[in-house]
N, C-alpha and C. Protein backbone atom coordinates (compact mmCIF):
# COMPACT_ATOMS: atom_id res chain seq x y z
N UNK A 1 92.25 45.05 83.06
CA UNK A 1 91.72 46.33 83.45
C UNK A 1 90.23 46.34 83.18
N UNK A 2 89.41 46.98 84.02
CA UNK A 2 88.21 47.29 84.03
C UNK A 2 87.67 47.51 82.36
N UNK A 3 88.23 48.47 81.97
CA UNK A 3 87.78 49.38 81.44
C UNK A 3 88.26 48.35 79.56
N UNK A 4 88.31 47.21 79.52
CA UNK A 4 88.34 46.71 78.55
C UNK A 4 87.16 46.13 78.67
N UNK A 5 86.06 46.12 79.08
CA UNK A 5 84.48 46.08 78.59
C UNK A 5 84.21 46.85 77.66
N UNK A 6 84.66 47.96 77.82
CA UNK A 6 84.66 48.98 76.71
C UNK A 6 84.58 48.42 75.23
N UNK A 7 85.39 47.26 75.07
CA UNK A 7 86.05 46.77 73.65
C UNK A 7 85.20 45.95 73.21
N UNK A 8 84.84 46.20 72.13
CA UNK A 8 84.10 44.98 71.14
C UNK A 8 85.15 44.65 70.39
N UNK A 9 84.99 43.11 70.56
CA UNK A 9 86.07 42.54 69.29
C UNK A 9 85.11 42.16 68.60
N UNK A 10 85.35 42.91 67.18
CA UNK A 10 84.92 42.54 66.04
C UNK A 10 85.79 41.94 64.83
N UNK A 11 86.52 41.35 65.30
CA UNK A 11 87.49 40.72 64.45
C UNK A 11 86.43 39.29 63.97
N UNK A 12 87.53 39.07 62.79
CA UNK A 12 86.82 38.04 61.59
C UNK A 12 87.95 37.24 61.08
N UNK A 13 88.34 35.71 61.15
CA UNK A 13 89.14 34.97 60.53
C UNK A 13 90.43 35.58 60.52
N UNK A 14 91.26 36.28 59.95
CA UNK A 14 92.79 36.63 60.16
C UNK A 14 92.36 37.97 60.08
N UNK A 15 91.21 39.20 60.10
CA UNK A 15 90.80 40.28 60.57
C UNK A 15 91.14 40.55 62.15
N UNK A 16 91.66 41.52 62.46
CA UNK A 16 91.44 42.01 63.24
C UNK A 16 90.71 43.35 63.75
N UNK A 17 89.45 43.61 64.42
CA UNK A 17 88.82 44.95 64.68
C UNK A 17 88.55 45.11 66.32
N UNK A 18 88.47 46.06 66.57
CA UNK A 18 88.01 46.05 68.31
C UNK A 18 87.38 47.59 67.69
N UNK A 19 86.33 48.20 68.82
CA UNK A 19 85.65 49.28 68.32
C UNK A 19 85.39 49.09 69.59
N UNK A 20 85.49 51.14 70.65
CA UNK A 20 85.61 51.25 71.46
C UNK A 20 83.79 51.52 71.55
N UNK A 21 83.23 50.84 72.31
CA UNK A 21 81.41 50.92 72.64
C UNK A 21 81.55 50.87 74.26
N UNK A 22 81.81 52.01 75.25
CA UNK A 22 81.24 52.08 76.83
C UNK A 22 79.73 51.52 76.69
N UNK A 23 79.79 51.18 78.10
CA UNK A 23 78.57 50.71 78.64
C UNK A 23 77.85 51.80 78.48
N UNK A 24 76.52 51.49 78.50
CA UNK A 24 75.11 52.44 78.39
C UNK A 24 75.34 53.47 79.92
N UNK A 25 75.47 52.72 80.70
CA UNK A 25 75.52 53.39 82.20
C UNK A 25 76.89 54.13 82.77
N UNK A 26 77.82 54.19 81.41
CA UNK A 26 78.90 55.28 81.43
C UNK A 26 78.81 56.88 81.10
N UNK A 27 79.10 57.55 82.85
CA UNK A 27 79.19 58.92 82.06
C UNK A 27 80.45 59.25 81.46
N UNK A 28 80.29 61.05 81.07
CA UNK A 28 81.67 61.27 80.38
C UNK A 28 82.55 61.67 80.73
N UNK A 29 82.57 61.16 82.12
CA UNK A 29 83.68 61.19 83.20
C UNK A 29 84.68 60.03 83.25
N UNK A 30 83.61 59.05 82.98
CA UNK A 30 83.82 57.78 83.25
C UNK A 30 84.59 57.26 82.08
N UNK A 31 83.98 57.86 80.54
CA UNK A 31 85.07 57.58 79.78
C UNK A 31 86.40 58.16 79.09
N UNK A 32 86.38 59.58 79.69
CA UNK A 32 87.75 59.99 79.50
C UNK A 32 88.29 59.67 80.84
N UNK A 33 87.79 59.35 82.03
CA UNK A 33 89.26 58.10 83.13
C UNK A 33 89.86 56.91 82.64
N UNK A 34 88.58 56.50 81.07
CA UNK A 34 89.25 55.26 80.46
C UNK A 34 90.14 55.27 79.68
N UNK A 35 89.89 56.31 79.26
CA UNK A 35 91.04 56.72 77.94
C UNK A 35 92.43 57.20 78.46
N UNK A 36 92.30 57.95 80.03
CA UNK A 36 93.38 58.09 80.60
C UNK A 36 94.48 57.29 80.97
N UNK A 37 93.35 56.03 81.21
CA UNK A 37 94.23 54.47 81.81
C UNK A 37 94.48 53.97 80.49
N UNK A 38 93.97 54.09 79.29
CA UNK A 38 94.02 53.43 77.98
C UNK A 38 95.88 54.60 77.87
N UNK A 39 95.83 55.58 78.00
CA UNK A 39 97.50 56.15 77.80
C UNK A 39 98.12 55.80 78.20
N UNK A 40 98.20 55.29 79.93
CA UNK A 40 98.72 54.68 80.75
C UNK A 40 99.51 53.45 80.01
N UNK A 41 98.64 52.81 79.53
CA UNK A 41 98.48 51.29 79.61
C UNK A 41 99.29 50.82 78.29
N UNK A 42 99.49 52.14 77.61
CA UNK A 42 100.10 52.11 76.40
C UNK A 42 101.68 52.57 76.84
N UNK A 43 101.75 53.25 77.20
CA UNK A 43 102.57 53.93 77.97
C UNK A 43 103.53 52.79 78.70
N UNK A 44 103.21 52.41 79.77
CA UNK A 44 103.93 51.32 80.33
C UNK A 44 104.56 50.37 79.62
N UNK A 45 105.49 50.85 79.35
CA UNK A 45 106.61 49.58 78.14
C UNK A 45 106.86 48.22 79.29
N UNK A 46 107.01 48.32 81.18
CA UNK A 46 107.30 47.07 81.56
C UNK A 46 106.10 46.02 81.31
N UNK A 47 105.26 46.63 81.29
CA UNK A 47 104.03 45.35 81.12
C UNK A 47 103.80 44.98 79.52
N UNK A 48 104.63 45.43 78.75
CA UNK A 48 105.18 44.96 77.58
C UNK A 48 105.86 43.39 77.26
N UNK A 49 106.02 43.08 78.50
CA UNK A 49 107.06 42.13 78.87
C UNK A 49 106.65 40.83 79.42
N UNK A 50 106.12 39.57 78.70
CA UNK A 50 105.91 38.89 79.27
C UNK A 50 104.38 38.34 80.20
N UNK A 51 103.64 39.85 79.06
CA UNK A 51 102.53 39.89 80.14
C UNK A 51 101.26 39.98 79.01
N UNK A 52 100.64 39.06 79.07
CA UNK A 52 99.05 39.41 77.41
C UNK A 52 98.85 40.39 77.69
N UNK A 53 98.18 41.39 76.73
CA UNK A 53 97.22 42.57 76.75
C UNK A 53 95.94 42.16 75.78
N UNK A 54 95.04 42.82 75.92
CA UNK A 54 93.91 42.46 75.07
C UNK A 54 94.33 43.15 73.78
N UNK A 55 93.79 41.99 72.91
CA UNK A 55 93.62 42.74 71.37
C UNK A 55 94.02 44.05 71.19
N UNK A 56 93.27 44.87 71.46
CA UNK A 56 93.41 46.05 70.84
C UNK A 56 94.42 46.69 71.46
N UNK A 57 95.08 46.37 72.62
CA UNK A 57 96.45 47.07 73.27
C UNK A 57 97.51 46.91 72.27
N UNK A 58 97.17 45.13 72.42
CA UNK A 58 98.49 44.62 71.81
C UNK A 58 98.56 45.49 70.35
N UNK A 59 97.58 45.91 69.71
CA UNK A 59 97.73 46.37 68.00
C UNK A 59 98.35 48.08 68.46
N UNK A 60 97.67 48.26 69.45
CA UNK A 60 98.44 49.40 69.22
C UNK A 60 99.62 49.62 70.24
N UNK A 61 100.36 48.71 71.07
CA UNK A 61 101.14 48.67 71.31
C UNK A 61 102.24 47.94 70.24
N UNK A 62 101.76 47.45 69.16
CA UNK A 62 102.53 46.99 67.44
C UNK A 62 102.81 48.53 66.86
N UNK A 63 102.22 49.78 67.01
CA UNK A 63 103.09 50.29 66.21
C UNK A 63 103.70 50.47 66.33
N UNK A 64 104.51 51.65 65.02
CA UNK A 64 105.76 51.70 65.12
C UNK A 64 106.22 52.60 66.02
N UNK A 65 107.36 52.76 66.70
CA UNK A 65 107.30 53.59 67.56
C UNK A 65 106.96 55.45 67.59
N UNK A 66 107.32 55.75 66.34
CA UNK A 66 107.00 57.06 66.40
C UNK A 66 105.34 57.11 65.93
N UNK A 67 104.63 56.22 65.12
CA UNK A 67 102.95 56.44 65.43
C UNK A 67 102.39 56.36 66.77
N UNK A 68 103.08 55.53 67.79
CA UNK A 68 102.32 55.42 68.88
C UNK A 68 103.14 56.23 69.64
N UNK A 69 103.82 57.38 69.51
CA UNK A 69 104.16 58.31 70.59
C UNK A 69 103.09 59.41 70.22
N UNK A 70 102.54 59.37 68.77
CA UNK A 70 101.67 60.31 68.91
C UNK A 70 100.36 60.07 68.88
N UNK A 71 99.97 58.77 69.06
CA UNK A 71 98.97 57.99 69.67
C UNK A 71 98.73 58.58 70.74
N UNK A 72 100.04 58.37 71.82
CA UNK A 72 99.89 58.39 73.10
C UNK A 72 99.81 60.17 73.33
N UNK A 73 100.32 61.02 72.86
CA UNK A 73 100.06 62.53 72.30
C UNK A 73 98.78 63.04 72.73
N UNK A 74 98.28 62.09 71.59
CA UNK A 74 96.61 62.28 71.88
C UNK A 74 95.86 61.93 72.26
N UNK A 75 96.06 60.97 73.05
CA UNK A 75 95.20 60.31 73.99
C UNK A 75 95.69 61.45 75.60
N UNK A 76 97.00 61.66 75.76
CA UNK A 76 97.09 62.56 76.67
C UNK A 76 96.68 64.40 76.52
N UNK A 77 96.10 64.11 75.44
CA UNK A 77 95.67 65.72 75.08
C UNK A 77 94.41 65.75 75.58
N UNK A 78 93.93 64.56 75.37
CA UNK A 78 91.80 64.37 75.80
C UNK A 78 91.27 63.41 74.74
N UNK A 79 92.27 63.43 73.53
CA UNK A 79 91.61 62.61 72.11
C UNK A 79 90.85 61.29 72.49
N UNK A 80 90.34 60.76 71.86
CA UNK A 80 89.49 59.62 72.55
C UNK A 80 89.50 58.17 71.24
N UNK A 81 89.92 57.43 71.96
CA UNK A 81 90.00 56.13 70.48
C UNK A 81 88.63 55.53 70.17
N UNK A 82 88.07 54.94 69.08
CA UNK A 82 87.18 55.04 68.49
C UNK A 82 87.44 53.35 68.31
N UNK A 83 88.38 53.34 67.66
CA UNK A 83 88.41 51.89 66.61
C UNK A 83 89.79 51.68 66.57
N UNK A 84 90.39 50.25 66.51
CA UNK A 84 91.40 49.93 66.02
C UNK A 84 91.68 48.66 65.50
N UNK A 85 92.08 48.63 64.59
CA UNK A 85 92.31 46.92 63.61
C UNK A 85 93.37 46.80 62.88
N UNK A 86 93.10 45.80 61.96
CA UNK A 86 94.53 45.52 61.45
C UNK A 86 93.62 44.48 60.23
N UNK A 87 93.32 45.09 59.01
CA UNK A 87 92.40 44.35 58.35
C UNK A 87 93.04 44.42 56.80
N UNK A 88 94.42 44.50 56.70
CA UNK A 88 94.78 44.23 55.45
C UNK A 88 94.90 45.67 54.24
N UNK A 89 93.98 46.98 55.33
CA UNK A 89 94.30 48.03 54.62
C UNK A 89 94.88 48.80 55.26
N UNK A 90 96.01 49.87 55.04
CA UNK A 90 95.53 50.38 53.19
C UNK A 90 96.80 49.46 52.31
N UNK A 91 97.31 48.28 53.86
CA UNK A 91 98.37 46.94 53.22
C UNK A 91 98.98 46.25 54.28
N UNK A 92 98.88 45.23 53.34
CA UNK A 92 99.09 43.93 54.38
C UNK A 92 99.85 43.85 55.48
N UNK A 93 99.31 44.01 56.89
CA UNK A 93 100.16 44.68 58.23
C UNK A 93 99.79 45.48 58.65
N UNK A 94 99.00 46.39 58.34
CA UNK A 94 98.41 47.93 58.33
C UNK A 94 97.78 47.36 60.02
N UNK A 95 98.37 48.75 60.84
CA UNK A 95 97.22 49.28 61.24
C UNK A 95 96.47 50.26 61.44
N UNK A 96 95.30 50.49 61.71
CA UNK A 96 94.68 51.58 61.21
C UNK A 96 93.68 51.96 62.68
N UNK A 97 94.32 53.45 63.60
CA UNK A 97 93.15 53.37 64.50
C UNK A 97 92.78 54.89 64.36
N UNK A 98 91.55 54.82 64.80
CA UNK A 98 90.16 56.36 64.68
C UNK A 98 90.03 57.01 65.80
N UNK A 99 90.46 58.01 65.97
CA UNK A 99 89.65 58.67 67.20
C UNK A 99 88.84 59.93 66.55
N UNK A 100 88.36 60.23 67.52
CA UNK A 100 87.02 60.88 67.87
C UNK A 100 87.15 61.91 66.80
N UNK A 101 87.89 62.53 67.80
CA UNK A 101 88.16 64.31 67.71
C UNK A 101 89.59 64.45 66.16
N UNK A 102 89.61 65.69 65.78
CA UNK A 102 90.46 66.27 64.95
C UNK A 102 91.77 66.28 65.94
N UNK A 103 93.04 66.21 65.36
CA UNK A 103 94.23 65.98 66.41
C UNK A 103 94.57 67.10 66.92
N UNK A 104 95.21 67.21 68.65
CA UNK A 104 95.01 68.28 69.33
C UNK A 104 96.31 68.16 69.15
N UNK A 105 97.20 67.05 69.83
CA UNK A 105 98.86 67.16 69.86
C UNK A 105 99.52 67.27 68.98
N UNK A 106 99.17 66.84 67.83
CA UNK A 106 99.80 67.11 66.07
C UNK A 106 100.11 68.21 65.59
N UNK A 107 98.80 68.93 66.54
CA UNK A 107 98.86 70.54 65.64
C UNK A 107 100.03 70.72 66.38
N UNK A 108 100.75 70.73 67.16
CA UNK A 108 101.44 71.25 67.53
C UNK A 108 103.02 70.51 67.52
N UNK A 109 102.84 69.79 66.67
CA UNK A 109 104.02 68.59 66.01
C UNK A 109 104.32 67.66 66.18
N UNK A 110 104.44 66.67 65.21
CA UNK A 110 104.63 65.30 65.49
C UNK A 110 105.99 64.70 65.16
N UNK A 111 106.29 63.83 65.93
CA UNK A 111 107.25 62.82 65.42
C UNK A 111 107.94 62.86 64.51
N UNK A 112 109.97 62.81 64.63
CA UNK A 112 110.23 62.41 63.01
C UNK A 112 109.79 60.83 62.57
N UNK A 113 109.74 60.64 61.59
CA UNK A 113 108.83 59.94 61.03
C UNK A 113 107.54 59.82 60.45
N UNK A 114 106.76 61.26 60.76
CA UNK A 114 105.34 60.81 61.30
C UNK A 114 105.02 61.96 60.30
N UNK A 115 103.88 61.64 59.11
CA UNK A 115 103.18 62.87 58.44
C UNK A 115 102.00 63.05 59.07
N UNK A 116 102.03 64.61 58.65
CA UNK A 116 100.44 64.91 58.88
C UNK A 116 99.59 65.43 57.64
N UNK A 117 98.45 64.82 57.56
CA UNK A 117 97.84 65.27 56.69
C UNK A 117 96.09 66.29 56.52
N UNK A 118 96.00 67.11 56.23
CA UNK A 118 94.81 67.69 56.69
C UNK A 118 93.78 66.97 55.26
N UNK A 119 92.20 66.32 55.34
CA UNK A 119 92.26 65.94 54.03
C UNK A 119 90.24 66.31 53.69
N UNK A 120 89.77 66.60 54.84
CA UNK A 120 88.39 67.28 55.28
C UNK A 120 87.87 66.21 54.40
N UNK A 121 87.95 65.06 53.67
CA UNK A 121 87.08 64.27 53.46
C UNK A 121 85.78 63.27 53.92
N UNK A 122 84.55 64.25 53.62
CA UNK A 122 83.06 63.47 54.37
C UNK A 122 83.54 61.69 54.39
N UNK A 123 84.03 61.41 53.50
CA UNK A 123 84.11 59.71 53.19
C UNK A 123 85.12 59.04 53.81
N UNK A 124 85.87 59.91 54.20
CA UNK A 124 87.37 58.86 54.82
C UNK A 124 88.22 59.19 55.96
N UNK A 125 88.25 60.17 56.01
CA UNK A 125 88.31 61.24 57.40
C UNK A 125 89.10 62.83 57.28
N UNK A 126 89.30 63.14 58.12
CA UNK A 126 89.66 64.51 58.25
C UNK A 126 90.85 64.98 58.41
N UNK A 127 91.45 64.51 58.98
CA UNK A 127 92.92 64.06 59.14
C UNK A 127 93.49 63.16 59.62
N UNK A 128 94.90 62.83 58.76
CA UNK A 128 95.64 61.52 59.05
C UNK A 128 97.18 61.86 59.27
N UNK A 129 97.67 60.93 60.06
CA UNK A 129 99.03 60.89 60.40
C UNK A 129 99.48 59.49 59.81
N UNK A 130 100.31 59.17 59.80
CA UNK A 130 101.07 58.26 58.80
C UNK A 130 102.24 57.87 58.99
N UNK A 131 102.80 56.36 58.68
CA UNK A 131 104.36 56.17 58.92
C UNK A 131 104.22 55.26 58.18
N UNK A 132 105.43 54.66 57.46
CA UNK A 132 105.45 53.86 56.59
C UNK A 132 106.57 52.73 57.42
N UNK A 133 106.74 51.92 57.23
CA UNK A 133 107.91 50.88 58.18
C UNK A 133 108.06 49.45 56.53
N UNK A 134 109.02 49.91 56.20
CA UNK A 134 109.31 49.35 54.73
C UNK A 134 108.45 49.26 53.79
N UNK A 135 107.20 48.29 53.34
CA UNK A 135 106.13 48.27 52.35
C UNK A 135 105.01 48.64 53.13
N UNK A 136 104.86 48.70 54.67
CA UNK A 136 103.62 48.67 55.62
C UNK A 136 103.14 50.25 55.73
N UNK A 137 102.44 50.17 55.62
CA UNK A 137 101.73 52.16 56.11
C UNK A 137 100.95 51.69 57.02
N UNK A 138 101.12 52.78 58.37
CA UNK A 138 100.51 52.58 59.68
C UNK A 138 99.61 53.88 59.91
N UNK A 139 98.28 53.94 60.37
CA UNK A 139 97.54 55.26 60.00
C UNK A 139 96.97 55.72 61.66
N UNK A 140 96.74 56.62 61.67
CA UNK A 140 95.95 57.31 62.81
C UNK A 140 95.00 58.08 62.23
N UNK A 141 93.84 58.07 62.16
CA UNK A 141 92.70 58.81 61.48
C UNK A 141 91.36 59.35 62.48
N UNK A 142 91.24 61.29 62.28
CA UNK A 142 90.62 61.57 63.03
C UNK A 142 89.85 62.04 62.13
C-alpha cells in the first residue's frame, strides 16, 4: 500500500519501532485517508493469510484480539496512530502503540478483556488501555 511511506522503521537489533512520519507534501486529508486504509488493512483478517505485511501491520495485527478491536475502534472513530513497537516494555513481548488523540471509542466502551485507564500523566501519557495475555501486557497509549 501506498501509504506505508508513511512508516519509519526505527527498529534496532531484536527492537522493534516504526513511527508514523507523512510526507512533508501530505495534507490532512491525505492523512486521515491513510489511517482509514491503515483500519482497513487491519481489519481484513483474509490478507492475514499467507500474505507479508510491513512491520508495523504485522505488530499490530499480533495483538491480542480484544486490544486490536479497539485499536481498530479508534482508528474508525478518526484516532490517528503515532508509533508502534515491540521493545521489551513494559515486558518481554509487549506491544506498545500511541496515537494522537485521547480515546474517542473507549469512552464509550471497550472490550471484555480490555482496561481503561485515565492517568493525565505529562511523562507517560494520558490514557491507556491494556490486556494482559498470560505474563505479556499489551498497551494502547493516547
Amino acid at each position: 500500500m501506498d501509504d506505508d511511506l508513511a512508516w519509519q522503521d526505527n527498529s534496532g537489533g531484536r527492537l522493534l519501532q516504526y513511527d508514523f512520519a507523512p510526507p512533508a507534501g501530505w495534507s490532512a486529508a491525505r492523512i486521515a485517508a491513510a489511517h482509514a486504509a491503515f483500519a482497513e488493512a487491519l481489519a481484513d483478517r483474509a490478507a492475514t493469510v499467507g500474505t507479508p505485511a510491513p512491520g508495523w501491520l504485522a505488530l499490530a495485527r499480533s495483538l491480542p484480539a480484544p486490544l486490536r478491536a479497539a485499536l481498530l475502534a479508534e482508528l474508525r472513530a478518526g484516532n490517528r496512530l503515532t508509533a508502534i513497537g515491540s521493545t521489551g516494555w513494559p515486558s518481554d513481548g509487549s506491544i506498545v502503540v500511541n496515537l494522537r488523540e485521547r480515546f474517542m471509542a473507549a469512552r464509550r466502551g471497550v472490550p471484555d478483556g480490555v482496561r481503561f485507564r485515565i492517568l493525565d500523566d505529562p511523562h507517560y501519557a494520558r490514557e491507556e488501555l491494556s490486556h494482559k495475555a498470560g505474563a505479556v501486557e499489551f498497551l494502547i497509549l493516547a
